[in-house]
C-alpha atoms as a PDB file:
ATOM      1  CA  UNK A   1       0.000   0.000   0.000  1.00  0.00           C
ATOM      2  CA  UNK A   2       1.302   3.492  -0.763  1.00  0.00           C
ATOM      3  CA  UNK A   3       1.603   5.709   2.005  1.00  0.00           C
ATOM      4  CA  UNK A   4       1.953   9.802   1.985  1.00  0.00           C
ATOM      5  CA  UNK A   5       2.434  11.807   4.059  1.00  0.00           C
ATOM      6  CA  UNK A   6       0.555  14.813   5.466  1.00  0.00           C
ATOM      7  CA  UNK A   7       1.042  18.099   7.567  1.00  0.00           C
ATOM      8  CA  UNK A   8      -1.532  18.499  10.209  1.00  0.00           C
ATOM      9  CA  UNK A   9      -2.834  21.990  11.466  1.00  0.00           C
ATOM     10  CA  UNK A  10      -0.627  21.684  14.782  1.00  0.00           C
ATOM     11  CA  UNK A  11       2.390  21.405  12.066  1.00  0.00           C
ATOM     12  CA  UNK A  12       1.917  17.305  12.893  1.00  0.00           C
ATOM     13  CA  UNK A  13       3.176  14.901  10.169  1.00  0.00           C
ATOM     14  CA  UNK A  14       0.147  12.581   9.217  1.00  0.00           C
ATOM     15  CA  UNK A  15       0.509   9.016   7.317  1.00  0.00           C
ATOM     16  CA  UNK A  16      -1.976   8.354   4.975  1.00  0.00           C
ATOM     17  CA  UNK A  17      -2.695   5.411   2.609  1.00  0.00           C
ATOM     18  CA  UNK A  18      -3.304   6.478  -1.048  1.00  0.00           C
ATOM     19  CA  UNK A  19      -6.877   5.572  -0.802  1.00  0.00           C
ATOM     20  CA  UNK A  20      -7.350   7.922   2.356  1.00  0.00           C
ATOM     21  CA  UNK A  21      -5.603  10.885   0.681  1.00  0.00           C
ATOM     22  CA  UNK A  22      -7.482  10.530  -2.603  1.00  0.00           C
ATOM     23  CA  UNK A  23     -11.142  10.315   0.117  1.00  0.00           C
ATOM     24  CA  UNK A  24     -10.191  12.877   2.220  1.00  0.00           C
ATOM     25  CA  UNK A  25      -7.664  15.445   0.925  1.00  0.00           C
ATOM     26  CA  UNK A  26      -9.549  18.773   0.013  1.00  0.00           C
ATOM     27  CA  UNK A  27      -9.471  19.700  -3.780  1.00  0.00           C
ATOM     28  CA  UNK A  28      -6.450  22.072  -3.844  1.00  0.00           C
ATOM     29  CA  UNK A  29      -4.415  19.517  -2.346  1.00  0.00           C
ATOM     30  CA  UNK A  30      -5.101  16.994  -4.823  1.00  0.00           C
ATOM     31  CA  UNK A  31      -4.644  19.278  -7.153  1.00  0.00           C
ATOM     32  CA  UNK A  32      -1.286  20.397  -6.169  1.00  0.00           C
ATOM     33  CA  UNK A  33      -0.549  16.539  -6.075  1.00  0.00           C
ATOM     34  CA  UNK A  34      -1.667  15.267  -9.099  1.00  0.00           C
ATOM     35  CA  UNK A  35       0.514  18.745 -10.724  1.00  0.00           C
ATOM     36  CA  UNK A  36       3.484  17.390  -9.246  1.00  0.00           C
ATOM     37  CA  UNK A  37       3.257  13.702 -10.282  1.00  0.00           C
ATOM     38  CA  UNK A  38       2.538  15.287 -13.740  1.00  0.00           C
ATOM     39  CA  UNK A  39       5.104  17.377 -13.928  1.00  0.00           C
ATOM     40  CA  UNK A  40       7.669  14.400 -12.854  1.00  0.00           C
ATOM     41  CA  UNK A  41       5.747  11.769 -15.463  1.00  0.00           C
ATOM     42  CA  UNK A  42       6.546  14.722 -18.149  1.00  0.00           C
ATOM     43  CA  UNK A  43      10.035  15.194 -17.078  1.00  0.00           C
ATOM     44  CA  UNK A  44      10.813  11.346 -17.239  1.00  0.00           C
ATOM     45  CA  UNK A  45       8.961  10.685 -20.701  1.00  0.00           C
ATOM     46  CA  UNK A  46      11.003  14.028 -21.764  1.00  0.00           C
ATOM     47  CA  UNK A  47      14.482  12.895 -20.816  1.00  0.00           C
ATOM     48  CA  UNK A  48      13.661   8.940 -21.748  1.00  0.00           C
ATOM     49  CA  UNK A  49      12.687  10.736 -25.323  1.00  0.00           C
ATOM     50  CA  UNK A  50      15.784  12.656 -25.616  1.00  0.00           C
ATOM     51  CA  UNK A  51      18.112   9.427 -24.220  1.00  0.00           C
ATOM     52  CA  UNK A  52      16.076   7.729 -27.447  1.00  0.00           C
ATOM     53  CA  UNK A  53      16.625  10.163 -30.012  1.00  0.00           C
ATOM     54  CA  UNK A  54      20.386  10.765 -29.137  1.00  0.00           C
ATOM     55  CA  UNK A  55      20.954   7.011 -29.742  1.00  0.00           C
ATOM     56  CA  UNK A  56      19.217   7.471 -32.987  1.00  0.00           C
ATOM     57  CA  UNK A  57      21.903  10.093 -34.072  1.00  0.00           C
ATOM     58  CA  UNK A  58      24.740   7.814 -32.659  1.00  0.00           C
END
Protein backbone atom coordinates (compact mmCIF):
# COMPACT_ATOMS: atom_id res chain seq x y z
CA UNK A 1 0.00 0.00 0.00
CA UNK A 2 1.30 3.49 -0.76
CA UNK A 3 1.60 5.71 2.01
CA UNK A 4 1.95 9.80 1.99
CA UNK A 5 2.43 11.81 4.06
CA UNK A 6 0.55 14.81 5.47
CA UNK A 7 1.04 18.10 7.57
CA UNK A 8 -1.53 18.50 10.21
CA UNK A 9 -2.83 21.99 11.47
CA UNK A 10 -0.63 21.68 14.78
CA UNK A 11 2.39 21.41 12.07
CA UNK A 12 1.92 17.30 12.89
CA UNK A 13 3.18 14.90 10.17
CA UNK A 14 0.15 12.58 9.22
CA UNK A 15 0.51 9.02 7.32
CA UNK A 16 -1.98 8.35 4.98
CA UNK A 17 -2.70 5.41 2.61
CA UNK A 18 -3.30 6.48 -1.05
CA UNK A 19 -6.88 5.57 -0.80
CA UNK A 20 -7.35 7.92 2.36
CA UNK A 21 -5.60 10.89 0.68
CA UNK A 22 -7.48 10.53 -2.60
CA UNK A 23 -11.14 10.32 0.12
CA UNK A 24 -10.19 12.88 2.22
CA UNK A 25 -7.66 15.44 0.92
CA UNK A 26 -9.55 18.77 0.01
CA UNK A 27 -9.47 19.70 -3.78
CA UNK A 28 -6.45 22.07 -3.84
CA UNK A 29 -4.41 19.52 -2.35
CA UNK A 30 -5.10 16.99 -4.82
CA UNK A 31 -4.64 19.28 -7.15
CA UNK A 32 -1.29 20.40 -6.17
CA UNK A 33 -0.55 16.54 -6.08
CA UNK A 34 -1.67 15.27 -9.10
CA UNK A 35 0.51 18.74 -10.72
CA UNK A 36 3.48 17.39 -9.25
CA UNK A 37 3.26 13.70 -10.28
CA UNK A 38 2.54 15.29 -13.74
CA UNK A 39 5.10 17.38 -13.93
CA UNK A 40 7.67 14.40 -12.85
CA UNK A 41 5.75 11.77 -15.46
CA UNK A 42 6.55 14.72 -18.15
CA UNK A 43 10.03 15.19 -17.08
CA UNK A 44 10.81 11.35 -17.24
CA UNK A 45 8.96 10.68 -20.70
CA UNK A 46 11.00 14.03 -21.76
CA UNK A 47 14.48 12.89 -20.82
CA UNK A 48 13.66 8.94 -21.75
CA UNK A 49 12.69 10.74 -25.32
CA UNK A 50 15.78 12.66 -25.62
CA UNK A 51 18.11 9.43 -24.22
CA UNK A 52 16.08 7.73 -27.45
CA UNK A 53 16.63 10.16 -30.01
CA UNK A 54 20.39 10.77 -29.14
CA UNK A 55 20.95 7.01 -29.74
CA UNK A 56 19.22 7.47 -32.99
CA UNK A 57 21.90 10.09 -34.07
CA UNK A 58 24.74 7.81 -32.66
Amino acid sequence: MKVTTKRSAAGHIDRLSFADFIRNAKSDEKKRVYRIALDEATKTQNDLLAEFHAKQRA
